[in-house]
ModelCIF file with pLDDT and N, C-alpha, C, O atoms, coordinates in Angstrom:
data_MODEL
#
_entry.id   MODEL 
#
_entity.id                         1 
_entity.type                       polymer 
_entity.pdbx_number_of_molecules   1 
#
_entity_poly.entity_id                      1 
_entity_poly.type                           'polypeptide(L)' 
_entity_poly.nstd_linkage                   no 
_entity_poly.nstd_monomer                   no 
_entity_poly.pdbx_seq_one_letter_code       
;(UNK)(UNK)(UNK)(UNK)(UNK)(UNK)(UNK)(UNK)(UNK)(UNK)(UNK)(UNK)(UNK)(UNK)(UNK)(UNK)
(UNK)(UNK)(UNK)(UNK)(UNK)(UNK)(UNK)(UNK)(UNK)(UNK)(UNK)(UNK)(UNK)(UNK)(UNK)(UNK)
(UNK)(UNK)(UNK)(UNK)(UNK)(UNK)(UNK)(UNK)(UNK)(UNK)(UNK)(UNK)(UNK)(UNK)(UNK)(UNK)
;
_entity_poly.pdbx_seq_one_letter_code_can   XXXXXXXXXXXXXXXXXXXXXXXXXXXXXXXXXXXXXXXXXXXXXXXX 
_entity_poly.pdbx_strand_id                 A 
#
loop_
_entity_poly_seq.entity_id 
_entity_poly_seq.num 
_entity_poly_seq.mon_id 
_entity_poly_seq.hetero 
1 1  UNK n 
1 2  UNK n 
1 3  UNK n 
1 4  UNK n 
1 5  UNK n 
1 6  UNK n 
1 7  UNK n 
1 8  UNK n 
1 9  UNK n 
1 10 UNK n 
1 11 UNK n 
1 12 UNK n 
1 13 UNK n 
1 14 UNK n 
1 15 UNK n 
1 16 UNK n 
1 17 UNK n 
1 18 UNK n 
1 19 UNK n 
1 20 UNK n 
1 21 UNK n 
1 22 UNK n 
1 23 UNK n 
1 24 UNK n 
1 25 UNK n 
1 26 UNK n 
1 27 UNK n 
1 28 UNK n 
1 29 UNK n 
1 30 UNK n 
1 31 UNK n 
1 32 UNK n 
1 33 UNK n 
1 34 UNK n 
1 35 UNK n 
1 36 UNK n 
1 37 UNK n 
1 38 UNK n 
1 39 UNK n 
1 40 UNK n 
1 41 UNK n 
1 42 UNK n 
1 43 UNK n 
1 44 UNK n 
1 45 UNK n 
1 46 UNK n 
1 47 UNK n 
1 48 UNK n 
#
_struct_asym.id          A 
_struct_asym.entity_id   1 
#
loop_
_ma_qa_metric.id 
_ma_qa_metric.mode 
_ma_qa_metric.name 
_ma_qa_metric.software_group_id 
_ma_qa_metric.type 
1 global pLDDT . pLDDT 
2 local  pLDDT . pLDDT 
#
_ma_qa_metric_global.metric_id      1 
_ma_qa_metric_global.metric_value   89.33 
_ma_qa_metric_global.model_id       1 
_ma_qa_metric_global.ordinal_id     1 
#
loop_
_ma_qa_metric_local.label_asym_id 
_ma_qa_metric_local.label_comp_id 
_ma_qa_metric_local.label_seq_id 
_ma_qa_metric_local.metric_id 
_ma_qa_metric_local.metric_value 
_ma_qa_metric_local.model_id 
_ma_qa_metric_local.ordinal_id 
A UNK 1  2 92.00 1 1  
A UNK 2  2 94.00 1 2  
A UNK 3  2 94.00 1 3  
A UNK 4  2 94.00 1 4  
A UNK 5  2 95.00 1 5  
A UNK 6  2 95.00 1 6  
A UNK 7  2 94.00 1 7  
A UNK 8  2 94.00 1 8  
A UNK 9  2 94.00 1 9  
A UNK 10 2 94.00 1 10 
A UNK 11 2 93.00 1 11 
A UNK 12 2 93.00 1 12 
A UNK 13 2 94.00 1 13 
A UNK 14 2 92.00 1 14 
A UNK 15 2 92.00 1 15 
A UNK 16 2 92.00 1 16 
A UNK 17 2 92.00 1 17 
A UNK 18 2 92.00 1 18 
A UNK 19 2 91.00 1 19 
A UNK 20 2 91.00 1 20 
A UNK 21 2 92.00 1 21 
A UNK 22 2 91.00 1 22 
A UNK 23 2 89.00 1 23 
A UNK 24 2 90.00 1 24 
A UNK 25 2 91.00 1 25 
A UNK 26 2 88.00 1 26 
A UNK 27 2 87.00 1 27 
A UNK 28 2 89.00 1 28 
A UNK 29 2 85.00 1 29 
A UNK 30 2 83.00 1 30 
A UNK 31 2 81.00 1 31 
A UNK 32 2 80.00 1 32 
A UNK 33 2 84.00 1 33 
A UNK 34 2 86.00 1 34 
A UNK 35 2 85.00 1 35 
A UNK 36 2 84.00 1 36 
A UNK 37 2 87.00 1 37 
A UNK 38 2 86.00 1 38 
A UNK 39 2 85.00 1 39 
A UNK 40 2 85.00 1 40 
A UNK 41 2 89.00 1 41 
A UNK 42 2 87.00 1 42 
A UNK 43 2 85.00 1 43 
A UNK 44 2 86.00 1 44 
A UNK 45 2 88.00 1 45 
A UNK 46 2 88.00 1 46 
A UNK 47 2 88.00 1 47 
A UNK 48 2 87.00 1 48 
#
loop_
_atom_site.group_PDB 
_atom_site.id 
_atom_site.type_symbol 
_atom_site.label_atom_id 
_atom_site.label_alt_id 
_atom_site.label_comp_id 
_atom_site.label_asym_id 
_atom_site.label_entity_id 
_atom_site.label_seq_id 
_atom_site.pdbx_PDB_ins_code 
_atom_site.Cartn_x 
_atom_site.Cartn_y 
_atom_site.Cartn_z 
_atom_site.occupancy 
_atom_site.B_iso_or_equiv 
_atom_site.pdbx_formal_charge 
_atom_site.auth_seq_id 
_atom_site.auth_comp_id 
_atom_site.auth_asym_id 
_atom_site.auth_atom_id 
_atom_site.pdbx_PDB_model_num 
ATOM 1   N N  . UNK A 1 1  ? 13.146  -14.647 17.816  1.00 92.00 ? 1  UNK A N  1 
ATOM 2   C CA . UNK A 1 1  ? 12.027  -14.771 16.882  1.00 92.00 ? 1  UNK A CA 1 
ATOM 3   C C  . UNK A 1 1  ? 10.888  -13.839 17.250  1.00 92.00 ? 1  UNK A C  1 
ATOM 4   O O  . UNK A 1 1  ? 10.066  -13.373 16.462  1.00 92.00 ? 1  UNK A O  1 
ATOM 5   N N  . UNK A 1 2  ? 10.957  -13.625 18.605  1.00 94.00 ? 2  UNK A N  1 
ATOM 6   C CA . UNK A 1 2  ? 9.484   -12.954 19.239  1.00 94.00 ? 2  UNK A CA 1 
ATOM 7   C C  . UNK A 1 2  ? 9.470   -11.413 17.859  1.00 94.00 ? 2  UNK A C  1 
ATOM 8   O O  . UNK A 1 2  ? 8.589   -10.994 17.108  1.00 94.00 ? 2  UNK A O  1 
ATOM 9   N N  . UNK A 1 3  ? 11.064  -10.956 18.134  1.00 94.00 ? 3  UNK A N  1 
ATOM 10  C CA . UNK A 1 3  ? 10.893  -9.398  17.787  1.00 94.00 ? 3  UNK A CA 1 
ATOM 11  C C  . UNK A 1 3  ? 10.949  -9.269  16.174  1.00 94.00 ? 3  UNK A C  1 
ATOM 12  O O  . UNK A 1 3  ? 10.528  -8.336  15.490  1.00 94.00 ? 3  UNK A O  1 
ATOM 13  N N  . UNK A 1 4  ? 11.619  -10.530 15.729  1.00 94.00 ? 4  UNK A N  1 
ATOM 14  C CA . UNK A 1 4  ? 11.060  -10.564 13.977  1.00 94.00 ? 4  UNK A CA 1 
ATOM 15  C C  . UNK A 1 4  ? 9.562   -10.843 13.711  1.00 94.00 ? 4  UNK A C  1 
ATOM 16  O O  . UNK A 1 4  ? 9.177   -10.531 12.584  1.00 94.00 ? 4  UNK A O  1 
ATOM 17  N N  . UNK A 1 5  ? 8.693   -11.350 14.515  1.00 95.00 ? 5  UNK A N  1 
ATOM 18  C CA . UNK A 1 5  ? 7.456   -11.345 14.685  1.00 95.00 ? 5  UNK A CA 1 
ATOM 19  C C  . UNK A 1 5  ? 6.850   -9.653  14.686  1.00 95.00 ? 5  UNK A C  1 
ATOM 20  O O  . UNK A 1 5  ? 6.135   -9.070  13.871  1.00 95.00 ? 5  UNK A O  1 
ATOM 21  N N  . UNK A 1 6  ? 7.346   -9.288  15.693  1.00 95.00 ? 6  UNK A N  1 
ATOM 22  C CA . UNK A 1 6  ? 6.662   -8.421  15.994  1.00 95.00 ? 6  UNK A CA 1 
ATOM 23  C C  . UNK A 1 6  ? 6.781   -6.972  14.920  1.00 95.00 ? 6  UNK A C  1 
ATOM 24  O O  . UNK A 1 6  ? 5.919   -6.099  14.819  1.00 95.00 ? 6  UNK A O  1 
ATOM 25  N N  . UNK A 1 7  ? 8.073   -7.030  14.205  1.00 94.00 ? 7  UNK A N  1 
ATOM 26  C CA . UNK A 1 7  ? 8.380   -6.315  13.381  1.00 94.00 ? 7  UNK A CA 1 
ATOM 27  C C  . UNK A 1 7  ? 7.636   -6.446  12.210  1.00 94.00 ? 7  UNK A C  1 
ATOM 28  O O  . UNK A 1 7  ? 7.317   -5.510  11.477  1.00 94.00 ? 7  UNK A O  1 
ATOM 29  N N  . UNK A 1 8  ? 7.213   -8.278  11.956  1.00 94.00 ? 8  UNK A N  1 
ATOM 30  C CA . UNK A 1 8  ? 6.576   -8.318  10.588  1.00 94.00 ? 8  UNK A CA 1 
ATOM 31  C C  . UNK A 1 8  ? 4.910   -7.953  10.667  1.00 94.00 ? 8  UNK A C  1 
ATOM 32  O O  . UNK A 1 8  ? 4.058   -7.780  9.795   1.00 94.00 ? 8  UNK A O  1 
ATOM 33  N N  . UNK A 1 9  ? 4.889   -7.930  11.819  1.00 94.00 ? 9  UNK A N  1 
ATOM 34  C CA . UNK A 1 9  ? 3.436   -7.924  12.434  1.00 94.00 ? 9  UNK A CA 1 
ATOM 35  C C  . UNK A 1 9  ? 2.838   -6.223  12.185  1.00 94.00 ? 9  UNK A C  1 
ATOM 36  O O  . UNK A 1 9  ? 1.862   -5.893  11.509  1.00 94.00 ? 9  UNK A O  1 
ATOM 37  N N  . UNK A 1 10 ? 3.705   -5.388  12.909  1.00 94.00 ? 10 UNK A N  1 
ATOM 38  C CA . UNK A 1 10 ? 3.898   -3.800  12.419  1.00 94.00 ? 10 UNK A CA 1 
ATOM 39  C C  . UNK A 1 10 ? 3.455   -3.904  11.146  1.00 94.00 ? 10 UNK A C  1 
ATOM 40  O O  . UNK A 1 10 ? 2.351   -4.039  10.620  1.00 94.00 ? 10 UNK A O  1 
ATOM 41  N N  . UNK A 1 11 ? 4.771   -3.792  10.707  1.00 93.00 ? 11 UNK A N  1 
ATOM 42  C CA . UNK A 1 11 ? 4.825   -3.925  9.212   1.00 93.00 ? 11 UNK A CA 1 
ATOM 43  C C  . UNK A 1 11 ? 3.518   -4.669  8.018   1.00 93.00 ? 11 UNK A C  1 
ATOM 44  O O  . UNK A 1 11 ? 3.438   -4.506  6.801   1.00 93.00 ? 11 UNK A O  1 
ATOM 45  N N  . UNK A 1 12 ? 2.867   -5.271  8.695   1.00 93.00 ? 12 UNK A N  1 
ATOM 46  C CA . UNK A 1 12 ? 1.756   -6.289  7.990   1.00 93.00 ? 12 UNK A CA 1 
ATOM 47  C C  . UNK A 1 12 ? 0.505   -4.960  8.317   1.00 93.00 ? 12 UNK A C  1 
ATOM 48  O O  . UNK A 1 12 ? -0.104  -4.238  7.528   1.00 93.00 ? 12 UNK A O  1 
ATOM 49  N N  . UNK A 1 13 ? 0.487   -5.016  9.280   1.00 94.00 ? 13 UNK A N  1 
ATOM 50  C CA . UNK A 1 13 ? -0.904  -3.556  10.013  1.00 94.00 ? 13 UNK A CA 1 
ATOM 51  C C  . UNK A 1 13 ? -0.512  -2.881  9.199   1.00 94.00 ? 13 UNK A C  1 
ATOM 52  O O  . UNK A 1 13 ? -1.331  -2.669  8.304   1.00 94.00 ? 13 UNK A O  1 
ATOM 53  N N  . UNK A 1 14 ? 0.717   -2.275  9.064   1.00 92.00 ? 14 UNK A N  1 
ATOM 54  C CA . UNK A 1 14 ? 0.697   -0.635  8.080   1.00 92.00 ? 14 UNK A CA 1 
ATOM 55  C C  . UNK A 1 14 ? 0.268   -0.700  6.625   1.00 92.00 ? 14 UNK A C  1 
ATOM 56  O O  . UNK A 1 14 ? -0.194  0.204   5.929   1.00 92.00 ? 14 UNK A O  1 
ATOM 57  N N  . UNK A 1 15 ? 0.591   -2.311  6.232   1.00 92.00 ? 15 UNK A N  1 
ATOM 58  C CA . UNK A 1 15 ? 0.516   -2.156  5.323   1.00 92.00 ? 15 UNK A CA 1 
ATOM 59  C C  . UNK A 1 15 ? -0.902  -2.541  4.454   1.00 92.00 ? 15 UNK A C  1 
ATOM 60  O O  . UNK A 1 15 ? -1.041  -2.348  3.246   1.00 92.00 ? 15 UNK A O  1 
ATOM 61  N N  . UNK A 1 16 ? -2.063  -3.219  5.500   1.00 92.00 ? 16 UNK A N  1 
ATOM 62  C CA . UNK A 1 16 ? -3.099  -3.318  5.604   1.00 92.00 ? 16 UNK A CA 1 
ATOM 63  C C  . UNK A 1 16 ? -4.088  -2.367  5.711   1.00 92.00 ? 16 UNK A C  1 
ATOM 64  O O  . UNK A 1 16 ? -5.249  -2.448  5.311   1.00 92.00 ? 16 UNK A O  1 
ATOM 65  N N  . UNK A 1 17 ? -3.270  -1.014  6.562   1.00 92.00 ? 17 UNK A N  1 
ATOM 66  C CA . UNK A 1 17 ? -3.926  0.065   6.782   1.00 92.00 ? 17 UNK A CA 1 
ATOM 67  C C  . UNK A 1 17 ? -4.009  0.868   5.511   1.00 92.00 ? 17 UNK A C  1 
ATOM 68  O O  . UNK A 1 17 ? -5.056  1.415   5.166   1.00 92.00 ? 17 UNK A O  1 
ATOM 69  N N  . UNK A 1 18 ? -2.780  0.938   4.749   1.00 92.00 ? 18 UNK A N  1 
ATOM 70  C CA . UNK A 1 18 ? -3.011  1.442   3.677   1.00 92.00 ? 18 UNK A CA 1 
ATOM 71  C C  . UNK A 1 18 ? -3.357  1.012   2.307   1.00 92.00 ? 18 UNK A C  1 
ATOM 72  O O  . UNK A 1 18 ? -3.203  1.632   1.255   1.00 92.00 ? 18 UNK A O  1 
ATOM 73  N N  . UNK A 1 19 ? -3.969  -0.439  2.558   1.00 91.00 ? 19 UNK A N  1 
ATOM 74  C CA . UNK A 1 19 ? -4.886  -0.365  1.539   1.00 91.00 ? 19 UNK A CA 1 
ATOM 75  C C  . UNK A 1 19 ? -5.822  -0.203  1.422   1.00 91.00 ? 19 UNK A C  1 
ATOM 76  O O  . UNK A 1 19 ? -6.384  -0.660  0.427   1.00 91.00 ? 19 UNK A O  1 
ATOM 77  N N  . UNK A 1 20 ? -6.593  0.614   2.468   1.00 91.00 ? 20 UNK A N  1 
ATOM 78  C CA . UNK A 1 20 ? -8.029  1.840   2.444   1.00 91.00 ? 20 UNK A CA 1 
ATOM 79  C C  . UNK A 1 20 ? -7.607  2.689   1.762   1.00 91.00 ? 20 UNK A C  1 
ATOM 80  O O  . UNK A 1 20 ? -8.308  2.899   0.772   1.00 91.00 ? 20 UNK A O  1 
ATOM 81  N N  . UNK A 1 21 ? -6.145  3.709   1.917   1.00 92.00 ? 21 UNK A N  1 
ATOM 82  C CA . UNK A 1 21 ? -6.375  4.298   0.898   1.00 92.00 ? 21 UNK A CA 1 
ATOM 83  C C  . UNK A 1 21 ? -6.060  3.967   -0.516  1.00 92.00 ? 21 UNK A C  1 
ATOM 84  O O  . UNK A 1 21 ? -6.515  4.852   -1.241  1.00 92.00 ? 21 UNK A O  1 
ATOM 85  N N  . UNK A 1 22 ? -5.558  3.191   -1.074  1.00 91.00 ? 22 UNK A N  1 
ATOM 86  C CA . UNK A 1 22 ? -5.427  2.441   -2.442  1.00 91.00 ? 22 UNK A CA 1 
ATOM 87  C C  . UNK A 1 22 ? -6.902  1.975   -2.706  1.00 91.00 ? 22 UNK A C  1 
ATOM 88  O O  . UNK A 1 22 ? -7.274  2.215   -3.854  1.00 91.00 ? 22 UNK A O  1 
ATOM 89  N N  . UNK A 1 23 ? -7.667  1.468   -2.035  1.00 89.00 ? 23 UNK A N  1 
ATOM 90  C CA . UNK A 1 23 ? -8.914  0.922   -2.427  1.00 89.00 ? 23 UNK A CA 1 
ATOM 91  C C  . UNK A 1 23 ? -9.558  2.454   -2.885  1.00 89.00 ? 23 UNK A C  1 
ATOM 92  O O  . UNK A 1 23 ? -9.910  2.839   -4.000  1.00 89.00 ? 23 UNK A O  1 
ATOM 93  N N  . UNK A 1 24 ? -9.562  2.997   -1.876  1.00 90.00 ? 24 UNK A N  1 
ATOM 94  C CA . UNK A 1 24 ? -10.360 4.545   -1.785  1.00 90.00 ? 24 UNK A CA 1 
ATOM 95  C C  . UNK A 1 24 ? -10.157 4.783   -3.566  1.00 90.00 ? 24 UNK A C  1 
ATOM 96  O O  . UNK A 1 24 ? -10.915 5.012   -4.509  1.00 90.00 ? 24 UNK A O  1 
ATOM 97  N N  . UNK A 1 25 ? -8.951  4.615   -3.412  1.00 91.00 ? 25 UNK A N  1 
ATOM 98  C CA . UNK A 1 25 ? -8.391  5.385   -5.133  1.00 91.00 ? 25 UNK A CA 1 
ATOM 99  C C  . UNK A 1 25 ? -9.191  4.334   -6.367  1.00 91.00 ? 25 UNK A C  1 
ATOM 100 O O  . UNK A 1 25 ? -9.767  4.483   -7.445  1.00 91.00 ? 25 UNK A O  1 
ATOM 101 N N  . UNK A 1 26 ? -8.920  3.540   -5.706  1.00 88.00 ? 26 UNK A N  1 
ATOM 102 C CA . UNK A 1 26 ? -9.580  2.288   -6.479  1.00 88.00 ? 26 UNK A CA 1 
ATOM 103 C C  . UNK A 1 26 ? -10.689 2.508   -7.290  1.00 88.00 ? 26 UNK A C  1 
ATOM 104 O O  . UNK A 1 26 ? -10.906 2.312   -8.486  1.00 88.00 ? 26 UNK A O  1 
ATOM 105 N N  . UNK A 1 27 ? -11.663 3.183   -5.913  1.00 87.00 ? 27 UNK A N  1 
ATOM 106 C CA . UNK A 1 27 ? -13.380 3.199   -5.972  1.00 87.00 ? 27 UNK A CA 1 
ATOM 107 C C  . UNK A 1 27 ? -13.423 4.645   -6.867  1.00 87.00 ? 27 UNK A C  1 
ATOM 108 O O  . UNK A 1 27 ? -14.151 4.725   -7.857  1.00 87.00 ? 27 UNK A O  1 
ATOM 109 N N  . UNK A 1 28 ? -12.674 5.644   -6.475  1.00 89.00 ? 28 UNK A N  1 
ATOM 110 C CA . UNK A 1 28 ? -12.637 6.748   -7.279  1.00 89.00 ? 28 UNK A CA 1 
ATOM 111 C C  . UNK A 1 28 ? -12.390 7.277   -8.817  1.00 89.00 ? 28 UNK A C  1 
ATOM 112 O O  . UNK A 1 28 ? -12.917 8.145   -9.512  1.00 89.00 ? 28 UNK A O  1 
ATOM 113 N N  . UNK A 1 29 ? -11.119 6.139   -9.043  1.00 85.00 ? 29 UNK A N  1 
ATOM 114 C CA . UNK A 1 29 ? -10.130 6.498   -10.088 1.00 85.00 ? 29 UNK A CA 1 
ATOM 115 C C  . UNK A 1 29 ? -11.525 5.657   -11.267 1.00 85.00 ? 29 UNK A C  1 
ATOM 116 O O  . UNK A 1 29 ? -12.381 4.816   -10.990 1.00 85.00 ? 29 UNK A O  1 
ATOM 117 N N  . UNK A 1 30 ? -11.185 6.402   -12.642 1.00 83.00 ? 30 UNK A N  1 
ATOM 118 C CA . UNK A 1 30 ? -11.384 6.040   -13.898 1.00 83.00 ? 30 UNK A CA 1 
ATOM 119 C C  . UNK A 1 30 ? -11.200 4.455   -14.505 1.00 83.00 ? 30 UNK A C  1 
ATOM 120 O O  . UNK A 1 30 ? -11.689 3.967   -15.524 1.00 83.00 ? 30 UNK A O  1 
ATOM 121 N N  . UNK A 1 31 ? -10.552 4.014   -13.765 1.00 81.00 ? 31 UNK A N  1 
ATOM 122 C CA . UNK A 1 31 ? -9.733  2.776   -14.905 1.00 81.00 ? 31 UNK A CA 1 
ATOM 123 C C  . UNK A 1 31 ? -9.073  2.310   -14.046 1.00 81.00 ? 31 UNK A C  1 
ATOM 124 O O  . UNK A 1 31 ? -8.936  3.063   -13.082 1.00 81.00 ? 31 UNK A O  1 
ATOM 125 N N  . UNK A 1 32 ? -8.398  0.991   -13.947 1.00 80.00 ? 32 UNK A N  1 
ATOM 126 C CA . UNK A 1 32 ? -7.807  0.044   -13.017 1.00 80.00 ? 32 UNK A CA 1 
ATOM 127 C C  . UNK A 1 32 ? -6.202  0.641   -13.850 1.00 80.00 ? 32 UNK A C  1 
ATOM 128 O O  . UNK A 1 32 ? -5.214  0.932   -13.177 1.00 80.00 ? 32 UNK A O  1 
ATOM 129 N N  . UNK A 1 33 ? -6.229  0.731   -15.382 1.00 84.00 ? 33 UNK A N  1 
ATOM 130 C CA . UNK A 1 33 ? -4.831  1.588   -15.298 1.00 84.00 ? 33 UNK A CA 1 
ATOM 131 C C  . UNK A 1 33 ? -4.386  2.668   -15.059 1.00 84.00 ? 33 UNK A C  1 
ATOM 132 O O  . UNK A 1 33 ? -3.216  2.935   -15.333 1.00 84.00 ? 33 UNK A O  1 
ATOM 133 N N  . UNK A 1 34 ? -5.426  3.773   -14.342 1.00 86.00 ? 34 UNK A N  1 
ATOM 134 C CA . UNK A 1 34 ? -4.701  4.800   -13.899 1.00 86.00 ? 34 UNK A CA 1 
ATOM 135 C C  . UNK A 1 34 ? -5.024  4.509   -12.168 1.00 86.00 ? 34 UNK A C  1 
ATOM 136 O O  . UNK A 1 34 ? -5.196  5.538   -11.515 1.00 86.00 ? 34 UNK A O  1 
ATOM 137 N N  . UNK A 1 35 ? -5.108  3.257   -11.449 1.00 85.00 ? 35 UNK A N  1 
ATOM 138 C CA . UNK A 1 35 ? -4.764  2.497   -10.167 1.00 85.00 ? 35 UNK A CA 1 
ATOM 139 C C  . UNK A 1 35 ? -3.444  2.794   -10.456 1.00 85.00 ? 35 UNK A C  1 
ATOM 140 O O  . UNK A 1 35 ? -2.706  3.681   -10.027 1.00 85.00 ? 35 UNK A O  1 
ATOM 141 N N  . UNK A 1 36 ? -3.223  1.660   -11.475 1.00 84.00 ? 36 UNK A N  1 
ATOM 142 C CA . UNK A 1 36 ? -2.146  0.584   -11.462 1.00 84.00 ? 36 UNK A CA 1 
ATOM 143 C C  . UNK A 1 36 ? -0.508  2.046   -11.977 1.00 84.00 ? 36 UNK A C  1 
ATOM 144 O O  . UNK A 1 36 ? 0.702   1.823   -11.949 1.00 84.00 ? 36 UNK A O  1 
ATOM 145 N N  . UNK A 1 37 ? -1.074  3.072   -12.279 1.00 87.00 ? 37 UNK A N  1 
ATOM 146 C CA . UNK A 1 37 ? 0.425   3.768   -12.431 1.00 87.00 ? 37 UNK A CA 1 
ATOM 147 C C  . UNK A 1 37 ? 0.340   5.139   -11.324 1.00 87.00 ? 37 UNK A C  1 
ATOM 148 O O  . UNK A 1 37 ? 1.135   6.078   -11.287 1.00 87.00 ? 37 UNK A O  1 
ATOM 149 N N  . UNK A 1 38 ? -0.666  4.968   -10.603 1.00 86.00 ? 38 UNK A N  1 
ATOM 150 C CA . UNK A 1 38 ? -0.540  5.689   -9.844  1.00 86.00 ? 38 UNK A CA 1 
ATOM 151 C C  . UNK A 1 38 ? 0.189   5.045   -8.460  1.00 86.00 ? 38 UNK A C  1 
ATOM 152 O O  . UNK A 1 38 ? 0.999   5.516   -7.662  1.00 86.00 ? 38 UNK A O  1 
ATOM 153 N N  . UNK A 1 39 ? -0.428  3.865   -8.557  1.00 85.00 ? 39 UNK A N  1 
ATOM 154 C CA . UNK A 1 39 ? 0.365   2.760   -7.272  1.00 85.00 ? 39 UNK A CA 1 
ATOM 155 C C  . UNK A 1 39 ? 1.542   2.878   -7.152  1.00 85.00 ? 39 UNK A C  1 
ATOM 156 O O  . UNK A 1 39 ? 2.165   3.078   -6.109  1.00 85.00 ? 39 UNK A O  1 
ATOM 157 N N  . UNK A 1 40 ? 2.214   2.684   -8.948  1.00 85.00 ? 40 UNK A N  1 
ATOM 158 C CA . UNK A 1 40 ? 3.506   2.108   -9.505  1.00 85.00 ? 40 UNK A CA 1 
ATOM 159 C C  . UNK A 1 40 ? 4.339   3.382   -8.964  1.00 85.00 ? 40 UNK A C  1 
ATOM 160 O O  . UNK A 1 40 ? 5.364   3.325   -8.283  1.00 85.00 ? 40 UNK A O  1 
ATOM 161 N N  . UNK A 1 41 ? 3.608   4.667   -9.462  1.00 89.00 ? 41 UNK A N  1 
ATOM 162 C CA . UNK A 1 41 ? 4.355   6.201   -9.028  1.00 89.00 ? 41 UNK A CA 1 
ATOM 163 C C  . UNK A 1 41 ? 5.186   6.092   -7.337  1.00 89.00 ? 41 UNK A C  1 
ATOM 164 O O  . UNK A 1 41 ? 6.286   5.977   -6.797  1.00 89.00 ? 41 UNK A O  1 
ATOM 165 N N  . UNK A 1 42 ? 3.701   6.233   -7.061  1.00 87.00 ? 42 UNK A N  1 
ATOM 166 C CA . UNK A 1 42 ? 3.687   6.066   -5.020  1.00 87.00 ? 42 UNK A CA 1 
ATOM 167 C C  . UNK A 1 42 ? 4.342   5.457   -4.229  1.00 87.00 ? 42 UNK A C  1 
ATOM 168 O O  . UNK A 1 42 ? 4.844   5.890   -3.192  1.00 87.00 ? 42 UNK A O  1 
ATOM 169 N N  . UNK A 1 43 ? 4.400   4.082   -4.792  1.00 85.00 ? 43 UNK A N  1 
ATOM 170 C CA . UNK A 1 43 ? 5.550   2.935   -4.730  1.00 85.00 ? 43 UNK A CA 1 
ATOM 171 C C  . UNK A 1 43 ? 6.749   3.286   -4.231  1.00 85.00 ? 43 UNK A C  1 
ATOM 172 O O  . UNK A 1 43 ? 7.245   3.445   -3.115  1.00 85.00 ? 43 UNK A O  1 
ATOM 173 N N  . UNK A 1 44 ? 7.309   3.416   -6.131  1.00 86.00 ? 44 UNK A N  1 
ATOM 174 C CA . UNK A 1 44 ? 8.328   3.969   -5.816  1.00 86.00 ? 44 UNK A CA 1 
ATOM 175 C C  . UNK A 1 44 ? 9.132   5.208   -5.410  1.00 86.00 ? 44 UNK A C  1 
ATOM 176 O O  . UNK A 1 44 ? 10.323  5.238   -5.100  1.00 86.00 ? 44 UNK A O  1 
ATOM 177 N N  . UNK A 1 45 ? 8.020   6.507   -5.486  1.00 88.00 ? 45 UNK A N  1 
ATOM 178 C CA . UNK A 1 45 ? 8.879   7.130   -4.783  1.00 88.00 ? 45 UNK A CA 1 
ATOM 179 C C  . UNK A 1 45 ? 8.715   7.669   -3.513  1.00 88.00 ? 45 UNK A C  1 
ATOM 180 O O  . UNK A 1 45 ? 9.177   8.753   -3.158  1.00 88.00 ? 45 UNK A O  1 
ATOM 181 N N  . UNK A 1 46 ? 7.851   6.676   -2.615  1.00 88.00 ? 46 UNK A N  1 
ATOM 182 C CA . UNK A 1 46 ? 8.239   6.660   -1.590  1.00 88.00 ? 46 UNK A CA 1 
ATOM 183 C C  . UNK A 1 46 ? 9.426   5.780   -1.060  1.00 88.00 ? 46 UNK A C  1 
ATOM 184 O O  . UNK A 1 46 ? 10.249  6.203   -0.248  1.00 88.00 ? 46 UNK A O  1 
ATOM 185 N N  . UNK A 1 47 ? 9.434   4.782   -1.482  1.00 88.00 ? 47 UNK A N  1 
ATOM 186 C CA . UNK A 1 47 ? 10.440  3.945   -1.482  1.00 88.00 ? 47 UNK A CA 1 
ATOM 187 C C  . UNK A 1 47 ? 12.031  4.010   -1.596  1.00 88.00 ? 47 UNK A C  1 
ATOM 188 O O  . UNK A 1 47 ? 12.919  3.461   -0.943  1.00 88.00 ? 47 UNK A O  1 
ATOM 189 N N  . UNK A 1 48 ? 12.049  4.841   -2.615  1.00 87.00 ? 48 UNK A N  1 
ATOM 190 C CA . UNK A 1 48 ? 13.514  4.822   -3.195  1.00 87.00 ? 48 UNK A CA 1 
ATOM 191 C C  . UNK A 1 48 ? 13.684  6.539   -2.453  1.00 87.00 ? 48 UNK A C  1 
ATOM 192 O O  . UNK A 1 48 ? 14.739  7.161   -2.572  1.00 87.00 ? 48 UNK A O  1 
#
């Protein structure tokens, strides 16, 4: 359990870290819908 901890724990920081820059975009961007398809873009193609 320790190292599924510690993996989700990583994983929780990174993904905390990068919502400075999503906010950043947040504070910048025009409209909460050009957030929301720029997120959707980023998402997935980092992802896939």
């Amino acid at each position: 359990f320790g190292w599924v901890l510690a993996a989700a724990l990583l994983a929780i920081f990174l993904g905390w870290a990068l919502s400075w820059v999503f906010a950043l975009f947040g504070l910048l961007a025009k409209s909460s819908t050009m957030v929301q398809s720029f997120s959707m873009i980023t998402m997935m193609v980092l992802s896939f």
